[in-house]
Protein backbone atom coordinates (compact mmCIF):
# COMPACT_ATOMS: atom_id res chain seq x y z
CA UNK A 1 106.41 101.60 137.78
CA UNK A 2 104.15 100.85 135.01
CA UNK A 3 103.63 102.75 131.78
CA UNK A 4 100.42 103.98 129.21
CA UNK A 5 101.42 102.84 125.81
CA UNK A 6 101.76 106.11 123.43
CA UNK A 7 97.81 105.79 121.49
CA UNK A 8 97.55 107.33 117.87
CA UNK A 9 94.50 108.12 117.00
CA UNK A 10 93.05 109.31 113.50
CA UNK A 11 90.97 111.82 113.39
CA UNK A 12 90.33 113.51 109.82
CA UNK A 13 93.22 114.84 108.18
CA UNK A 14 94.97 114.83 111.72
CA UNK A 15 96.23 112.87 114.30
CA UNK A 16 95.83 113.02 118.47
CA UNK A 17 99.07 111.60 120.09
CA UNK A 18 98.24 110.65 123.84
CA UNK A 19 100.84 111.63 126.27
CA UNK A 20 103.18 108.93 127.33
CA UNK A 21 103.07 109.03 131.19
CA UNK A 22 103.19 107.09 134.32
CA UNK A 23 100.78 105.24 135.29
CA UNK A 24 99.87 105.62 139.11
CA UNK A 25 100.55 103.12 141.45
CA UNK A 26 97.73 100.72 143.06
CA UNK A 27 95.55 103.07 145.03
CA UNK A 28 97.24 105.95 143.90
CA UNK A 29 94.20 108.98 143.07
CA UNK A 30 96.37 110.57 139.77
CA UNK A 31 96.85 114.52 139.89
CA UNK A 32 94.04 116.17 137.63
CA UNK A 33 96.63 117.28 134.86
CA UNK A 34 97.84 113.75 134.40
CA UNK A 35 94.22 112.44 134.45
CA UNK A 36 94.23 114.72 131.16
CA UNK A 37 95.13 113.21 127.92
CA UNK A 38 97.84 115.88 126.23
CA UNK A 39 97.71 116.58 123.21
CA UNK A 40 100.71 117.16 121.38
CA UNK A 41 101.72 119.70 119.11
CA UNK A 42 100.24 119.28 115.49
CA UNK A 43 103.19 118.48 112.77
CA UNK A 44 104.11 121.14 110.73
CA UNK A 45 105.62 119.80 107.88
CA UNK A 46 108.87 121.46 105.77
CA UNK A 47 108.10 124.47 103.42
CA UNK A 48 109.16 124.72 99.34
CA UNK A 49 111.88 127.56 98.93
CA UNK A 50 108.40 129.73 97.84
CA UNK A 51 106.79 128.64 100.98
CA UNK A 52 104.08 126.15 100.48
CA UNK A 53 103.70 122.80 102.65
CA UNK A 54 106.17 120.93 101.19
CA UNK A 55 104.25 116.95 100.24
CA UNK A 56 106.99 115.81 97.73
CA UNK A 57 108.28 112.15 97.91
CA UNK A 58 107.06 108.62 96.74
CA UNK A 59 103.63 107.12 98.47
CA UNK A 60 102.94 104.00 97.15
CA UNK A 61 99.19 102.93 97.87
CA UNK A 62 100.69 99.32 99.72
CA UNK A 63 97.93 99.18 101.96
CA UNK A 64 96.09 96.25 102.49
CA UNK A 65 92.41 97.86 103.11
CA UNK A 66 89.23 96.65 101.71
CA UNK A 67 86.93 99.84 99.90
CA UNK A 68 83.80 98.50 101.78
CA UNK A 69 83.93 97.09 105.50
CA UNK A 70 81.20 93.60 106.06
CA UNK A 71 77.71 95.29 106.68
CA UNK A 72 77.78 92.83 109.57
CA UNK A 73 80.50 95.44 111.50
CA UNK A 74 78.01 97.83 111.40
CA UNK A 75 79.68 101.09 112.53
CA UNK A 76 83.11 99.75 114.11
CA UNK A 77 85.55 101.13 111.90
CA UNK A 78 88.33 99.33 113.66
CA UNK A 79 89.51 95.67 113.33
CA UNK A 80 90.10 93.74 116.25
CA UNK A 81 92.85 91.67 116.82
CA UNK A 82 91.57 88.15 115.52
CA UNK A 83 90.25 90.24 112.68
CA UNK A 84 93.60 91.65 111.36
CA UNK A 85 95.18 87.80 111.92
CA UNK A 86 92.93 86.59 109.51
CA UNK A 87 92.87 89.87 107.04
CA UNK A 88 96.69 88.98 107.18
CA UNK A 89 96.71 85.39 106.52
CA UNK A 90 93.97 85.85 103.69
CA UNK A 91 96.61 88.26 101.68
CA UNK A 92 99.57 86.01 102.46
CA UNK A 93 97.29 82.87 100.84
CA UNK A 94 96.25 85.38 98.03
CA UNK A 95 99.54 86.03 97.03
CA UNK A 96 100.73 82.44 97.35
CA UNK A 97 98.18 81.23 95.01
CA UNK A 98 98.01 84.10 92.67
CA UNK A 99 100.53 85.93 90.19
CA UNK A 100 101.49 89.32 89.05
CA UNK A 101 100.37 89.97 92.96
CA UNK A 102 102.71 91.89 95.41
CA UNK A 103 102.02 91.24 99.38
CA UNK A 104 100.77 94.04 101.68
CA UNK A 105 100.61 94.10 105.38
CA UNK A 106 97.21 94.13 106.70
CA UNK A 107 95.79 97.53 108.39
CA UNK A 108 93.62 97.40 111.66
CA UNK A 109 91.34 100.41 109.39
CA UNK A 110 88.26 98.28 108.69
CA UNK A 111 87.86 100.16 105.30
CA UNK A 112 88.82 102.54 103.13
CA UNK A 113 85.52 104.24 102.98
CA UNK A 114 85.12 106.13 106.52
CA UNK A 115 81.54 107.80 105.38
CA UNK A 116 79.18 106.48 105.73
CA UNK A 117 80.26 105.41 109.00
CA UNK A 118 79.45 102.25 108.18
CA UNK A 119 81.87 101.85 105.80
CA UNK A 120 80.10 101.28 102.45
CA UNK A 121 79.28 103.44 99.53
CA UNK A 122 75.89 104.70 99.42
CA UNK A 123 72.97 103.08 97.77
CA UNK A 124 72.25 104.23 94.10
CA UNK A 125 69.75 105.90 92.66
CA UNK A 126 66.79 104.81 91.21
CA UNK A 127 67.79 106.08 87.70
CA UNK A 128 71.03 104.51 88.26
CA UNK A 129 69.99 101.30 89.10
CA UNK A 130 68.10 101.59 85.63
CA UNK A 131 70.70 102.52 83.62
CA UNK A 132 73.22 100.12 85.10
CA UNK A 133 70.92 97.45 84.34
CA UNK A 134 69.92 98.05 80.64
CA UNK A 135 73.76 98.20 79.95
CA UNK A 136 74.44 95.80 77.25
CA UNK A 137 71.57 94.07 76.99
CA UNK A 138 71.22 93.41 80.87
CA UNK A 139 74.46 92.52 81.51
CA UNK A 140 75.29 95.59 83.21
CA UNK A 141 78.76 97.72 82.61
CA UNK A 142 81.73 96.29 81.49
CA UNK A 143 84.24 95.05 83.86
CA UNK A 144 87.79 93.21 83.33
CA UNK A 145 85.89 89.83 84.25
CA UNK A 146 82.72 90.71 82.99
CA UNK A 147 84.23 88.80 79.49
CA UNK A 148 83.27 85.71 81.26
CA UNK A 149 79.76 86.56 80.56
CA UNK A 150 80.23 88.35 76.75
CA UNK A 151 83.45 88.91 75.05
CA UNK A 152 81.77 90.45 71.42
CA UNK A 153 84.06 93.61 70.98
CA UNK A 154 85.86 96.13 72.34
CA UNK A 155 83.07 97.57 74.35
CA UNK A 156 82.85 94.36 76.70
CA UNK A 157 86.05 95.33 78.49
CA UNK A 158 86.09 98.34 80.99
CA UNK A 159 88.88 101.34 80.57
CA UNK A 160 91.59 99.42 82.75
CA UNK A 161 90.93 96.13 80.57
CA UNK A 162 92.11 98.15 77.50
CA UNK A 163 94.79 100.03 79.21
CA UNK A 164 93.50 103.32 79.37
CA UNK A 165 92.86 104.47 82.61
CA UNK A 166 92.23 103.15 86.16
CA UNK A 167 90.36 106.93 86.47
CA UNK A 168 90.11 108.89 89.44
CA UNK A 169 90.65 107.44 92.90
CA UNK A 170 90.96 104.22 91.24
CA UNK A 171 94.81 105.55 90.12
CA UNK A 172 95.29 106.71 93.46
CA UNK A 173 95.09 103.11 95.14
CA UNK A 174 95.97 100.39 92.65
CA UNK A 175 94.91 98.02 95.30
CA UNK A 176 96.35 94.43 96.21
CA UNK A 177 98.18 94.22 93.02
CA UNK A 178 101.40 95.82 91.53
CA UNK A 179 102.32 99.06 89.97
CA UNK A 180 101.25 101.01 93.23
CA UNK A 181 103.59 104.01 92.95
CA UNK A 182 102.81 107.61 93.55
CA UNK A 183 104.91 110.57 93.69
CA UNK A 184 104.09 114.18 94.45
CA UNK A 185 106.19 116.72 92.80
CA UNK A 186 105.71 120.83 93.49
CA UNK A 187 106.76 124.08 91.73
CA UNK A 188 105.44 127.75 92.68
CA UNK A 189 101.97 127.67 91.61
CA UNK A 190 101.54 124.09 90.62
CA UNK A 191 101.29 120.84 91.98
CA UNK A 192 101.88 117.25 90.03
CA UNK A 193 100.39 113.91 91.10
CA UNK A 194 102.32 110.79 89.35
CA UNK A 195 100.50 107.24 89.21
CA UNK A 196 102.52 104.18 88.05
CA UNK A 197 99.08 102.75 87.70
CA UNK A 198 97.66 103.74 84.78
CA UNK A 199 100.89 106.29 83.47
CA UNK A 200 99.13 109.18 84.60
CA UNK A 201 100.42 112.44 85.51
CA UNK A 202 97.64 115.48 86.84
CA UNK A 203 99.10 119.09 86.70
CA UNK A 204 97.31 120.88 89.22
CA UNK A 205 97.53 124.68 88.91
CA UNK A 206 97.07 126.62 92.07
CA UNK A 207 96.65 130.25 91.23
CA UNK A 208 92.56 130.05 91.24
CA UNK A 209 91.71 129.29 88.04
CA UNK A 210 88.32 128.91 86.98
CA UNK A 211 87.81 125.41 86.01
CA UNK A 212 87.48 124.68 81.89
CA UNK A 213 84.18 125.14 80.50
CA UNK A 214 81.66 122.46 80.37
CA UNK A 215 82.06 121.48 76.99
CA UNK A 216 85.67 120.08 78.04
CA UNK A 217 85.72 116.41 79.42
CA UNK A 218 88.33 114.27 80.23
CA UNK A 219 88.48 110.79 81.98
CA UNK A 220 91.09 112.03 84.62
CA UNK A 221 88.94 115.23 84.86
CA UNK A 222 89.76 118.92 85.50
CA UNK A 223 91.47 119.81 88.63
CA UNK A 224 91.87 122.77 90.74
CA UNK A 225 94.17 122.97 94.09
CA UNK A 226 94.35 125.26 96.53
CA UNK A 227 95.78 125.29 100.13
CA UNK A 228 93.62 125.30 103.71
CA UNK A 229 96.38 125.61 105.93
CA UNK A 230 98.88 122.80 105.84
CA UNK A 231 96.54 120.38 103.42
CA UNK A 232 96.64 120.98 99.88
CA UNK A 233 92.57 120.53 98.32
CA UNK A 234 92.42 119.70 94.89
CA UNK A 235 88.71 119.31 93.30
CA UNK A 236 88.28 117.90 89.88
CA UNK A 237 85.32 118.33 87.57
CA UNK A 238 84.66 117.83 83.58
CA UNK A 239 85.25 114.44 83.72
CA UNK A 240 83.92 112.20 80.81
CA UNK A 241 80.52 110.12 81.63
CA UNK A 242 79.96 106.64 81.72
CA UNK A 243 83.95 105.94 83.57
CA UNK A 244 84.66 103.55 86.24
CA UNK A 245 86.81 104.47 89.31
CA UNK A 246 88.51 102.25 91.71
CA UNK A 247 87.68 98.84 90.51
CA UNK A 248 83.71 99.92 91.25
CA UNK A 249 82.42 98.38 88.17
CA UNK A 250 78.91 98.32 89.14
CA UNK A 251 78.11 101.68 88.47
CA UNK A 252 79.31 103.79 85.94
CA UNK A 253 79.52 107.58 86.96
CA UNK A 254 77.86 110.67 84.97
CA UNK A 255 78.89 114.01 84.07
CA UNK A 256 77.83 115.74 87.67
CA UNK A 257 80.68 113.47 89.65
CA UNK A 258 83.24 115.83 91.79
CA UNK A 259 86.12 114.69 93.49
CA UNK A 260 87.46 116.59 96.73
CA UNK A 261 90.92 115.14 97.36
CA UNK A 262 92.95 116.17 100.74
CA UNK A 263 96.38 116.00 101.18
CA UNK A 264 97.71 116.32 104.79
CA UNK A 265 101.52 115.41 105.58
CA UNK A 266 100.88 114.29 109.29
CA UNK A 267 104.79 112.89 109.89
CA UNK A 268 108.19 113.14 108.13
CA UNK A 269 107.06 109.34 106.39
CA UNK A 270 103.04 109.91 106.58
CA UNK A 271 100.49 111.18 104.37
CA UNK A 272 96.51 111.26 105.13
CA UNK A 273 94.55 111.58 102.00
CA UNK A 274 90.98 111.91 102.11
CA UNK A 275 88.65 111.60 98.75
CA UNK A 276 85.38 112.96 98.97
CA UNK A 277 83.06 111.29 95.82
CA UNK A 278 79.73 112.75 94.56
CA UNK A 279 77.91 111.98 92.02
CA UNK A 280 74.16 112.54 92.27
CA UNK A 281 73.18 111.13 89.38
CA UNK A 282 74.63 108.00 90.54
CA UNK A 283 74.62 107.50 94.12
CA UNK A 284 71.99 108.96 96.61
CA UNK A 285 74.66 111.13 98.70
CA UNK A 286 78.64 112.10 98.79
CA UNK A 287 80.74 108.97 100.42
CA UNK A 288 84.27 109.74 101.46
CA UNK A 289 87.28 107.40 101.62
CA UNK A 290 90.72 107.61 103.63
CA UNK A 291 94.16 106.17 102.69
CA UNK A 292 97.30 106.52 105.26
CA UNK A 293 100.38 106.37 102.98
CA UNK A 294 103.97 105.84 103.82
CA UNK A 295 106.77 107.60 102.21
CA UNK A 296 109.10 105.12 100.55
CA UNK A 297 111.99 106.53 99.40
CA UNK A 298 113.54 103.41 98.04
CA UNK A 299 110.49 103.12 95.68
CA UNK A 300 110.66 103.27 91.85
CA UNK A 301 108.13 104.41 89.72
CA UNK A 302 108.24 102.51 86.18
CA UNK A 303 106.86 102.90 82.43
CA UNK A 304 103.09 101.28 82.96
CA UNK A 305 103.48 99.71 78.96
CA UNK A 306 100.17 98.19 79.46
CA UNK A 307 99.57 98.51 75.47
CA UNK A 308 103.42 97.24 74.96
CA UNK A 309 102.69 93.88 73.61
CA UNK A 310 99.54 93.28 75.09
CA UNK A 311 97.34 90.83 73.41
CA UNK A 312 95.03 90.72 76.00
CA UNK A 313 92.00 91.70 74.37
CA UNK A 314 92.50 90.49 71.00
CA UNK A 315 93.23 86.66 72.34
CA UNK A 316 90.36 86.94 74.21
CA UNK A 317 87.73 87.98 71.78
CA UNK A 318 89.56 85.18 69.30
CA UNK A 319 88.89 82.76 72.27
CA UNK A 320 85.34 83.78 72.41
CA UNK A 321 84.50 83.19 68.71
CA UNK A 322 86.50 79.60 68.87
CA UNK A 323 84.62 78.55 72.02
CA UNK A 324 80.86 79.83 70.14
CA UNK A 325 81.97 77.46 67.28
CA UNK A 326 82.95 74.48 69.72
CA UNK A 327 79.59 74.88 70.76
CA UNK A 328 78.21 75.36 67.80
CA UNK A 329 79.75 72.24 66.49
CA UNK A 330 78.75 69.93 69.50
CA UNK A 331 74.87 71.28 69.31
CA UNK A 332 74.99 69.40 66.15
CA UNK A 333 76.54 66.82 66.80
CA UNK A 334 73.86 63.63 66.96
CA UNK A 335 73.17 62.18 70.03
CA UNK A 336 73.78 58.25 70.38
């Protein structure tokens, strides 16, 4: 007798477990209810001592998941099987050649951003385009390699180039490179999100709050939680303009951007977390991204002492000016 292989299948915040059965034999007609896909029982995760869906533990963000899927998968939000190979076998070589870089196990999720359904963030705005552009002196916003172009101060290097912040998702998901950790800790009434990546801790209060007033702006924003069931929902607001978020260094976000986060334990070791971004005076609708983590137990969370001894910036400026007067020097120089 042959068997159906057990199917998981996300959907949202939830998952659809197909039944496990028999498969009929060679000319076999199978009975209507095993025709039927069951579906199991939803998990109900453990409760706090004061009742609420208990999401505590360590969820590092090792996934291996592009943001944006190739525009030439149109809506397939899947890999197939040659795809994840190769995903694979890409990280393994990135890590080989690289440093500082940890190796994840590729996903068969084409990309983190699930809507659109193709799997890339929304086009921006007119006005955005235009501000984005006249950025320092056409160069656009700052970025971590954007130094390559101009290294003149300070204001050449994005927020995670000076150690400051990775922002909101962008803390969330450190992405292919180290410091990954998360932890979720709870107390009646409040929730706290830990990031290794960049030291940041968000205190979520859950009693209804009104968010602060508009006057008070932050680069992690203002966040609010409250619970729909089994998934904790925690929007921010009053964050500070002109921050980055997730390594998106092409666009730099305004005042109106909300975050919708969803929290959803789905298994004793599983986590769905959904992130809903919008920003209209950036892009020209909401986009929404989904990370599966894994509970790691085993995991350690350590000091992120990015500004500990780092002469990152400073070298590189001083490298800037000795290159412009290499240059400088050879422009004189008389040609044979």
């Amino acid at each position: 007798m042959s068997y159906r292989y057990l199917a998981l299948i996300p959907l949202g915040a939830s998952v659809i477990v197909m039944s496990l059965a028999p498969a009929p034999a060679a000319g076999q007609a199978p009975s209507p209810a095993k025709a039927k896909a069951v579906a199991a029982k939803p998990y109900t995760p453990p409760k706090t001592p004061w009742g609420d869906p208990d999401l505590q533990g360590l969820w590092p963000g090792s996934v291996n998941i592009p943001l944006q899927r190739p525009a030439s998968m149109g809506e397939r939000a899947v890999l197939t099987e040659k795809e994840f190979a190769e995903r694979d076998a890409a990280e393994k070589k990135r890590v080989e050649n690289g440093h500082w870089i940890e190796y994840y196990p590729a996903s068969y999720q084409a990309s983190l951003v699930v809507d659109p359904k193709n799997g890339r963030i929304p086009p921006m705005t007119p006005e955005a385009e235009k501000r984005n552009r006249e950025m320092r002196n056409g160069l656009g916003p700052p970025s971590l390699g954007g130094v390559e172009k101009r290294a003149d101060s300070w204001e050449d290097f994005d927020l995670w180039g000076r150690c400051i912040t990775k922002g909101l998702v962008g803390s969330m998901l450190p992405g292919n490179l180290y410091n990954k950790g998360n932890q979720i800790v709870q107390a009646p009434g409040y929730v706290v999100i830990r990031n290794e990546m960049v030291h940041e801790a968000r205190v979520v209060p859950l009693d209804g709050r009104p968010h602060l007033g508009p006057g008070i702006r932050s680069y992690m924003g203002d966040g609010r939680g409250h619970w729909e069931g089994n998934t904790l929902v925690v929007e921010t607001t009053n964050f500070q303009k002109d921050i980055g978020m997730n390594g998106i260094n092409f666009a730099l976000l305004t005042e109106a951007l909300r975050i919708v986060e969803r929290f959803t334990r789905t298994a004793p070791d599983e986590l769905s977390y959904d992130a809903t971004i919008e920003d209209p005076g950036t892009w020209t609708r909401p986009w929404t991204m989904h990370v599966p983590y894994k509970m790691d137990p085993e995991y350690t969370l350590y000091e992120y002492a990015c500004h500990e001894a780092n002469y990152g910036l400073l070298d590189i400026l001083k490298g800037a000016r000795a290159q412009e007067k290499g240059n400088a020097a050879a422009a004189q120089k008389p040609s044979n």
